[in-house]
Protein backbone atom coordinates (compact mmCIF):
# COMPACT_ATOMS: atom_id res chain seq x y z
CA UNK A 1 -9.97 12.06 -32.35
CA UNK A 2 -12.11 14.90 -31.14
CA UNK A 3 -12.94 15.24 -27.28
CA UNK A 4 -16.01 13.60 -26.17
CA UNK A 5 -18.50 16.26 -25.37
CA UNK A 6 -19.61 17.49 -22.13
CA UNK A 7 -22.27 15.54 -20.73
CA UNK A 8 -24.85 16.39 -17.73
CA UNK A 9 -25.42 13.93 -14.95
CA UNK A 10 -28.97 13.22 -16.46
CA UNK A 11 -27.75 13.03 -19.62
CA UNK A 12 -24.93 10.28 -18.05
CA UNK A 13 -27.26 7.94 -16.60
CA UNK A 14 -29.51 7.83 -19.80
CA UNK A 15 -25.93 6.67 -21.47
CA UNK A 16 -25.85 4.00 -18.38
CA UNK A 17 -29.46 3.07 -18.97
CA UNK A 18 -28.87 2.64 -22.99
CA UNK A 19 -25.71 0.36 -22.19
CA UNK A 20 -27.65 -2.22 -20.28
CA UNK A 21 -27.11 -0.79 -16.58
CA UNK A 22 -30.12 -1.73 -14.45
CA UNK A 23 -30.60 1.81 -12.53
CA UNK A 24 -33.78 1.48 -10.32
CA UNK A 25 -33.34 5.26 -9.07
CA UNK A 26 -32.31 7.74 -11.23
CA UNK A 27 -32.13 10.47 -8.79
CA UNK A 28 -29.71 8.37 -6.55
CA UNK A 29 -27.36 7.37 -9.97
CA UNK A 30 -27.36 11.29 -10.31
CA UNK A 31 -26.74 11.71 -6.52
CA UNK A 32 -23.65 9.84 -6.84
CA UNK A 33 -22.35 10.18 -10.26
CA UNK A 34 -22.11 14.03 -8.84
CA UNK A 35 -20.40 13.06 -5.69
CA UNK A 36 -18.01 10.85 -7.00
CA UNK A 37 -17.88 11.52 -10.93
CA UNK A 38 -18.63 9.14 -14.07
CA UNK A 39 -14.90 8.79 -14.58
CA UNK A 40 -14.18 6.98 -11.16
CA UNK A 41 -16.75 4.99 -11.17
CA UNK A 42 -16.18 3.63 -14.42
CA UNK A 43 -13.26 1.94 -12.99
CA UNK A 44 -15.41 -0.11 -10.73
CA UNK A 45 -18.20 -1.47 -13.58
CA UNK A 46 -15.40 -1.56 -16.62
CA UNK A 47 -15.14 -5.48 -15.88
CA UNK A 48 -18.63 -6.18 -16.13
CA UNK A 49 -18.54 -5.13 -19.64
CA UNK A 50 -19.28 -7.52 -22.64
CA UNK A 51 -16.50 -8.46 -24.31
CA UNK A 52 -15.81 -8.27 -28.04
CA UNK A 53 -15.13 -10.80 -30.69
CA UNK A 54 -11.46 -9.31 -30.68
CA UNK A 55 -11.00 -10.23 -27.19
CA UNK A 56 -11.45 -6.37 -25.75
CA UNK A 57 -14.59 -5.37 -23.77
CA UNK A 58 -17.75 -3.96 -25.42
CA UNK A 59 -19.20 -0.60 -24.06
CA UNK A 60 -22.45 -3.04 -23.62
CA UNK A 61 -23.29 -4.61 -20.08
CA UNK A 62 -23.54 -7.68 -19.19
CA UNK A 63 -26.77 -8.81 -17.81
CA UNK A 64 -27.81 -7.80 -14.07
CA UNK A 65 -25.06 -5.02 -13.90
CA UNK A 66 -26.96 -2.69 -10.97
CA UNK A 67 -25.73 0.72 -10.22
CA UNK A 68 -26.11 -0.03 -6.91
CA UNK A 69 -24.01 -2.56 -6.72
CA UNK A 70 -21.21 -0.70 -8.58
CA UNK A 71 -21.27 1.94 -5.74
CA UNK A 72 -21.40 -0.63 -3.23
CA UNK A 73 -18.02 -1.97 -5.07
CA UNK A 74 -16.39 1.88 -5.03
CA UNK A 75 -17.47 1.69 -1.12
CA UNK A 76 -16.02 -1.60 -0.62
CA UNK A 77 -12.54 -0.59 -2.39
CA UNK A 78 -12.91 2.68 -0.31
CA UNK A 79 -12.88 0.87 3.14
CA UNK A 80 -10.39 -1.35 1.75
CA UNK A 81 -7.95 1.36 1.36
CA UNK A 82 -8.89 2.69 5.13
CA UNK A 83 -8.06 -0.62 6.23
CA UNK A 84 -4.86 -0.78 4.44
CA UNK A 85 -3.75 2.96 5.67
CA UNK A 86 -4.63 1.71 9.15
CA UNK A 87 -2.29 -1.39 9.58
CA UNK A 88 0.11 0.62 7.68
CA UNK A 89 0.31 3.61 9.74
CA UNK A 90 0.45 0.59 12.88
CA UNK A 91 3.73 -0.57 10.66
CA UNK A 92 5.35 2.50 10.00
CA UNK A 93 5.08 4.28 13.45
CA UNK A 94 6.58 0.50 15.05
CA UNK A 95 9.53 0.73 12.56
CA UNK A 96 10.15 4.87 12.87
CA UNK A 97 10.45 3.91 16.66
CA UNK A 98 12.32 1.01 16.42
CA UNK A 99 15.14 3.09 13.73
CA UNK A 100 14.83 5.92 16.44
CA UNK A 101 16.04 3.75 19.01
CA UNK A 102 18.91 1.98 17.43
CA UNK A 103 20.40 4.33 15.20
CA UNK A 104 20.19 7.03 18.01
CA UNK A 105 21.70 4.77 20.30
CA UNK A 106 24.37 4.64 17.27
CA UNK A 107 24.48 8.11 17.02
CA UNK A 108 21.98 11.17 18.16
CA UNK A 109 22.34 12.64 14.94
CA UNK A 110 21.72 9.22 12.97
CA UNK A 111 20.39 11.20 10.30
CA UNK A 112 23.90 12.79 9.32
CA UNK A 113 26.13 9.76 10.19
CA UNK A 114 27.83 8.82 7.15
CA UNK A 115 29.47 5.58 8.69
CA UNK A 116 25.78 4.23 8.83
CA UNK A 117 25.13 4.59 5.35
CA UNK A 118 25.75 1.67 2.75
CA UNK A 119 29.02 3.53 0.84
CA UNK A 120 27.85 3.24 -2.65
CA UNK A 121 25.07 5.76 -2.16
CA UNK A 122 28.07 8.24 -1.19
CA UNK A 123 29.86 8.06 -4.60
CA UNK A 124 28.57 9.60 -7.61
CA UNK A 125 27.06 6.87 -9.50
CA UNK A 126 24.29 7.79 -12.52
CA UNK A 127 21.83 5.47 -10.81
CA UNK A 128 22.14 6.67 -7.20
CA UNK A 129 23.66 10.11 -8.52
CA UNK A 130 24.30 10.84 -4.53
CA UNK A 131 21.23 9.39 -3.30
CA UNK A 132 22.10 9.84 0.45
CA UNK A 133 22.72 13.32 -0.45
CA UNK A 134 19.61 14.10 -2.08
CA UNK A 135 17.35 12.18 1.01
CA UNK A 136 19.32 14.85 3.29
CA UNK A 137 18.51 17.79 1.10
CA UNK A 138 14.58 16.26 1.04
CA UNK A 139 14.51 15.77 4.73
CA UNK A 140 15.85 19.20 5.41
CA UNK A 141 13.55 20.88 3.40
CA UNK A 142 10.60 19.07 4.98
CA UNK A 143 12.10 19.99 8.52
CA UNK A 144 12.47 23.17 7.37
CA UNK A 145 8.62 23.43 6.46
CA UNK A 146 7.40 21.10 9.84
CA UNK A 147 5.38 23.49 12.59
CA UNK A 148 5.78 20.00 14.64
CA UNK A 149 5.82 21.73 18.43
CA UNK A 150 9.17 19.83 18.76
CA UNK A 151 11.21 20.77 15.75
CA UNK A 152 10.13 24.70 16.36
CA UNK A 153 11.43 24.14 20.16
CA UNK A 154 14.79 22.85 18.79
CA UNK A 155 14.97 25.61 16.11
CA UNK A 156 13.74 28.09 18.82
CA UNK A 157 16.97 27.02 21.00
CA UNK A 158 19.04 26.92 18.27
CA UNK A 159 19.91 23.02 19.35
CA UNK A 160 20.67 20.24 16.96
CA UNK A 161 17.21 18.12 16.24
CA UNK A 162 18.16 14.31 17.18
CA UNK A 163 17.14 11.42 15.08
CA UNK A 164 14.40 10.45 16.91
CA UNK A 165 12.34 13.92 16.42
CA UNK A 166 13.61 13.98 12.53
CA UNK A 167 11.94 10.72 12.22
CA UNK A 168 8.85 12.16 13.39
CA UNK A 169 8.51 14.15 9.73
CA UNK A 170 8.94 11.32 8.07
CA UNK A 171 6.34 9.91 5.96
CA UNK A 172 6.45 6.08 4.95
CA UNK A 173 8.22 6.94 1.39
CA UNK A 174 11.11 8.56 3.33
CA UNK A 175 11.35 5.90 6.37
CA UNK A 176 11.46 3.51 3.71
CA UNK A 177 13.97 5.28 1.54
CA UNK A 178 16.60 5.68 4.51
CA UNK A 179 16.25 1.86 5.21
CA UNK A 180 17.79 1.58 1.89
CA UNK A 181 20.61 3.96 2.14
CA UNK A 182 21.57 2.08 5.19
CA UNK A 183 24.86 -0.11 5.19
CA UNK A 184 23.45 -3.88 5.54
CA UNK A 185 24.85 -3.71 9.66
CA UNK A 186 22.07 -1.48 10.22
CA UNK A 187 19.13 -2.86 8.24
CA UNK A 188 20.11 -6.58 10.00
CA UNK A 189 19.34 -4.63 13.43
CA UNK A 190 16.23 -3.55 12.41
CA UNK A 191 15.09 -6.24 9.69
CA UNK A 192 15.81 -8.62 12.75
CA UNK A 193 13.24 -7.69 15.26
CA UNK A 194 10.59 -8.49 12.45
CA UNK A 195 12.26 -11.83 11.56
CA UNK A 196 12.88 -11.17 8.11
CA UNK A 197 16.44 -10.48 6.58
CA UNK A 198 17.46 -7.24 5.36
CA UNK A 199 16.59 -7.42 1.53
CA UNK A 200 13.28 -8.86 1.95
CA UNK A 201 12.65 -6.19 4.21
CA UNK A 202 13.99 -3.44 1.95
CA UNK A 203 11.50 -4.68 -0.92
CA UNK A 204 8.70 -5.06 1.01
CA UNK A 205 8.76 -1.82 2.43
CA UNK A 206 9.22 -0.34 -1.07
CA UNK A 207 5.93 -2.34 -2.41
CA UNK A 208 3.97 -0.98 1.06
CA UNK A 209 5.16 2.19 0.14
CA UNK A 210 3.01 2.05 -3.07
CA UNK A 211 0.19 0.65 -1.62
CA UNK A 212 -0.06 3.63 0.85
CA UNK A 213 0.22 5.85 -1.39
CA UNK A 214 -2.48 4.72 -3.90
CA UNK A 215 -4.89 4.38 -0.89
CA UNK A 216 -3.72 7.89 0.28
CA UNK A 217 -4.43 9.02 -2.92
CA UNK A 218 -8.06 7.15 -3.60
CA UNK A 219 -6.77 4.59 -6.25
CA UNK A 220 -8.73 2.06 -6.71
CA UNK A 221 -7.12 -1.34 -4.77
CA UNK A 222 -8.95 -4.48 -4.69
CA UNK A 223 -8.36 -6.00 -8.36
CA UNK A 224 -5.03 -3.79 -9.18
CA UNK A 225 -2.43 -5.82 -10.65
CA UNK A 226 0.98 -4.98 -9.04
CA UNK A 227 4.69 -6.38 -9.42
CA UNK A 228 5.33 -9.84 -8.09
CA UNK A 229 5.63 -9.21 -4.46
CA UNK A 230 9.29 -11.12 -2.99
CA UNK A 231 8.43 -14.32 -1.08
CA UNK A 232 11.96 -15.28 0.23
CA UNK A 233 12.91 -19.15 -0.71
CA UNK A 234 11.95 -21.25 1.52
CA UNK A 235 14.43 -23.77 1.02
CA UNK A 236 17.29 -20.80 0.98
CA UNK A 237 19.90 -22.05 3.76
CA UNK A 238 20.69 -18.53 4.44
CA UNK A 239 17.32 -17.90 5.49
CA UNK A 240 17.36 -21.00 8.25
CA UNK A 241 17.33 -18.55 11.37
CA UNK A 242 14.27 -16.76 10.48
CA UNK A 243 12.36 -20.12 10.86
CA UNK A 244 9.07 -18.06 11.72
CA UNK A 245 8.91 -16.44 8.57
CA UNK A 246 9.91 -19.48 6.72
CA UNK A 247 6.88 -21.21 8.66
CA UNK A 248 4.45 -18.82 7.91
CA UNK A 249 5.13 -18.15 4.44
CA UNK A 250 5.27 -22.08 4.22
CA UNK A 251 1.95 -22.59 5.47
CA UNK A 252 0.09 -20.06 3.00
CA UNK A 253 1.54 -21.01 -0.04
CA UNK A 254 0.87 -17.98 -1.99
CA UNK A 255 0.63 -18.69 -5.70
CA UNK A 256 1.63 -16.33 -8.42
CA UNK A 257 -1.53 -14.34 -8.59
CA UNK A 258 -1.83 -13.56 -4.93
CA UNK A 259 2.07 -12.41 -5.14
CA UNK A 260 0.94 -9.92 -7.84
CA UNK A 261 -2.52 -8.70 -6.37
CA UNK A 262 -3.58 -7.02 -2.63
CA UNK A 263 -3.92 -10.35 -0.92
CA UNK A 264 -0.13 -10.66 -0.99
CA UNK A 265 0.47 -7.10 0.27
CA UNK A 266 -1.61 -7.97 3.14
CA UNK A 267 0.50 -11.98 3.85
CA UNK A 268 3.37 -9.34 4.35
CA UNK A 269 1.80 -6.66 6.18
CA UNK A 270 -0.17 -8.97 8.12
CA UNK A 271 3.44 -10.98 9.27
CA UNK A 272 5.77 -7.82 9.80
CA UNK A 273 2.70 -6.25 12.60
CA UNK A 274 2.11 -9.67 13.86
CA UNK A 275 5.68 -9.85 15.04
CA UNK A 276 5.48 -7.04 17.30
CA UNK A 277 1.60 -6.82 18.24
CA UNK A 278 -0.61 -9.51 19.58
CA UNK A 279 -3.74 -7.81 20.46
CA UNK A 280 -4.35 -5.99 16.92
CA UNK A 281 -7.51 -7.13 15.40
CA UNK A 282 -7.34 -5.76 11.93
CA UNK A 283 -7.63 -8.86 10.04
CA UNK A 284 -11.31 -9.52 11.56
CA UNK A 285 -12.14 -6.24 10.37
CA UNK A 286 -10.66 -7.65 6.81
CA UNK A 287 -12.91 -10.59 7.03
CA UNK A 288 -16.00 -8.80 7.91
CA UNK A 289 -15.21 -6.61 5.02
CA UNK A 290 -14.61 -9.34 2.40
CA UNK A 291 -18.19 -11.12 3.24
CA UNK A 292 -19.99 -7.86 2.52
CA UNK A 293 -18.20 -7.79 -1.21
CA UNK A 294 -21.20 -6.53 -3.34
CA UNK A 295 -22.70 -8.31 -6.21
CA UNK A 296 -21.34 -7.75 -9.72
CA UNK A 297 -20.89 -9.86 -12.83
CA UNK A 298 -17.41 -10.96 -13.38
CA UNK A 299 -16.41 -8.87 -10.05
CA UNK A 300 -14.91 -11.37 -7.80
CA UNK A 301 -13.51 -11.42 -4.61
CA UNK A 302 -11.16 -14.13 -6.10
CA UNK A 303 -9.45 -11.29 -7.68
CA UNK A 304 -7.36 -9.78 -4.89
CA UNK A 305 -5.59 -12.71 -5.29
CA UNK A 306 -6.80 -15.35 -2.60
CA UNK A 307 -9.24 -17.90 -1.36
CA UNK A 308 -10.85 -18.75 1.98
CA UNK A 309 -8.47 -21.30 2.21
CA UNK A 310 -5.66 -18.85 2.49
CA UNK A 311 -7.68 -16.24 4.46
CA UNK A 312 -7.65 -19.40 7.07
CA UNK A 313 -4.04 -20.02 7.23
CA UNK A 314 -3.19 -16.26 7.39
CA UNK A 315 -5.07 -16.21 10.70
């Protein structure tokens, strides 16, 4: 097929206009289509679209469909995603320190301690094809590019950089990453001071991982459809010490949709901070957020997988 031809921003909301998009100011649709491009937005009013009669959306409107309140969508997803980096970054500097402080105590180089490190990720496998290897090499390299004040005063004095300044170049991909090349010893010492055990912790860090870097990287959040997030059995006897998360997870009951949307992201976000902060207000600022969600056909708040009900119990 041949590419669709260049349009200009005038030209664009014309298209929008012809479609059925109610566009009371056509200087402000061209405002913003140029400040945030047709393409993005698109994203935000493709399910207000009429479908067809083969079950696949028209390139029609549906009736009301206001720019304005497609923007006011893109702005909503956008302080979604600010919200999400915040409690995030609240998560991932708690866990860096808490990894500083027992693997140092382990070790001062941590980092390079092979008896930490779960052994399978030390043989040459075709999965793993010497994963612990290749996070060292990574690590390195970023060490070798940090201007951090602290890594330059080590490399200055020609001293070896302990764990606990490597872990300050980490970002949440790599923090995450090295929780998984741990031997199971090691992630029970730190999976335990959040209440969870070890493999729920590894996946859920590896699902926040995504989410951080979608919002780092302006995807749009608050209908995505993600993998089923893991909810640890309840009824799992192994899992009988962690009675907190057992109780918590009880309580909210999250169904299959909210395991595979954002709400379910933030359940296990929301639990992991919770069990080291007490003063952290975030999910009011969630709340606020979620009663300004704009007005859209078939654009529901429903979709990040949750009711008020749940938003209750989370609390």
């Amino acid at each position: 097929m041949p590419t669709k031809p260049h349009k200009e921003y005038h030209e664009l909301v014309e298209l929008l206009i012809s479609r059925g998009m109610l566009i009371n100011d056509k200087s402000y649709a061209e405002k913003k289509l140029s400040q945030v491009g047709y393409y993005r937005l698109s994203g935000f009013w493709h399910i207000s679209r009429k479908p067809n009669q083969d079950g696949g959306l028209s390139e029609i409107f549906l009736e009301n469909v206001q720019f304005e309140e497609v923007y006011k969508l893109y702005i909503f997803d956008k302080k979604l995603r600010l919200l999400l980096l915040d409690i995030i970054e609240r998560l991932e500097v708690n866990i860096r320190n808490i990894m500083a402080h027992e693997l140092g105590r382990e070790n001062p180089l941590a980092y390079e301690d092979y008896s930490l490190i779960n052994q399978k990720f030390l043989k040459f496998q075709w999965k793993s094809n010497y994963a612990y290897a290749n996070w060292l090499e990574t690590t390195a390299n970023k060490i070798k590019r940090s201007k951090d004040d602290s890594i330059e005063w080590h490399r200055k004095n020609e001293k070896e950089i302990p764990f606990w300044v490597i872990t300050e170049t980490w970002d949440f991909g790599a923090l995450s990453k090295f929780y998984s090349l741990l031997n199971g010893q090691q992630q029970r010492k730190i999976a335990k001071k959040f209440n969870v055990d070890e493999n729920t912790l590894k996946n859920w860090l590896n699902e926040i991982n995504i989410v951080r870097n979608l919002s780092a990287h302006h995807s749009r959040i608050w209908n995505r459809k993600f993998s089923d997030i893991a909810i640890p059995k309840l009824d799992d006897p192994r899992l009988s010490k962690f009675k907190k998360m057992q109780q918590y997870f009880s309580n909210l009951s999250l169904d299959d949709k909210a395991k595979e949307r954002i709400f379910g992201r933030v359940a296990i976000l929301w639990f992991l901070v919770s069990q080291t902060s007490t003063n952290y207000r975030w999910l009011d600022k969630f709340e606020d957020l979620l009663n300004d969600f704009p007005h859209l056909p078939n654009a529901k708040v429903e979709l990040m997988g949750f009711n008020r009900e749940m938003l209750e119990k989370i609390k």
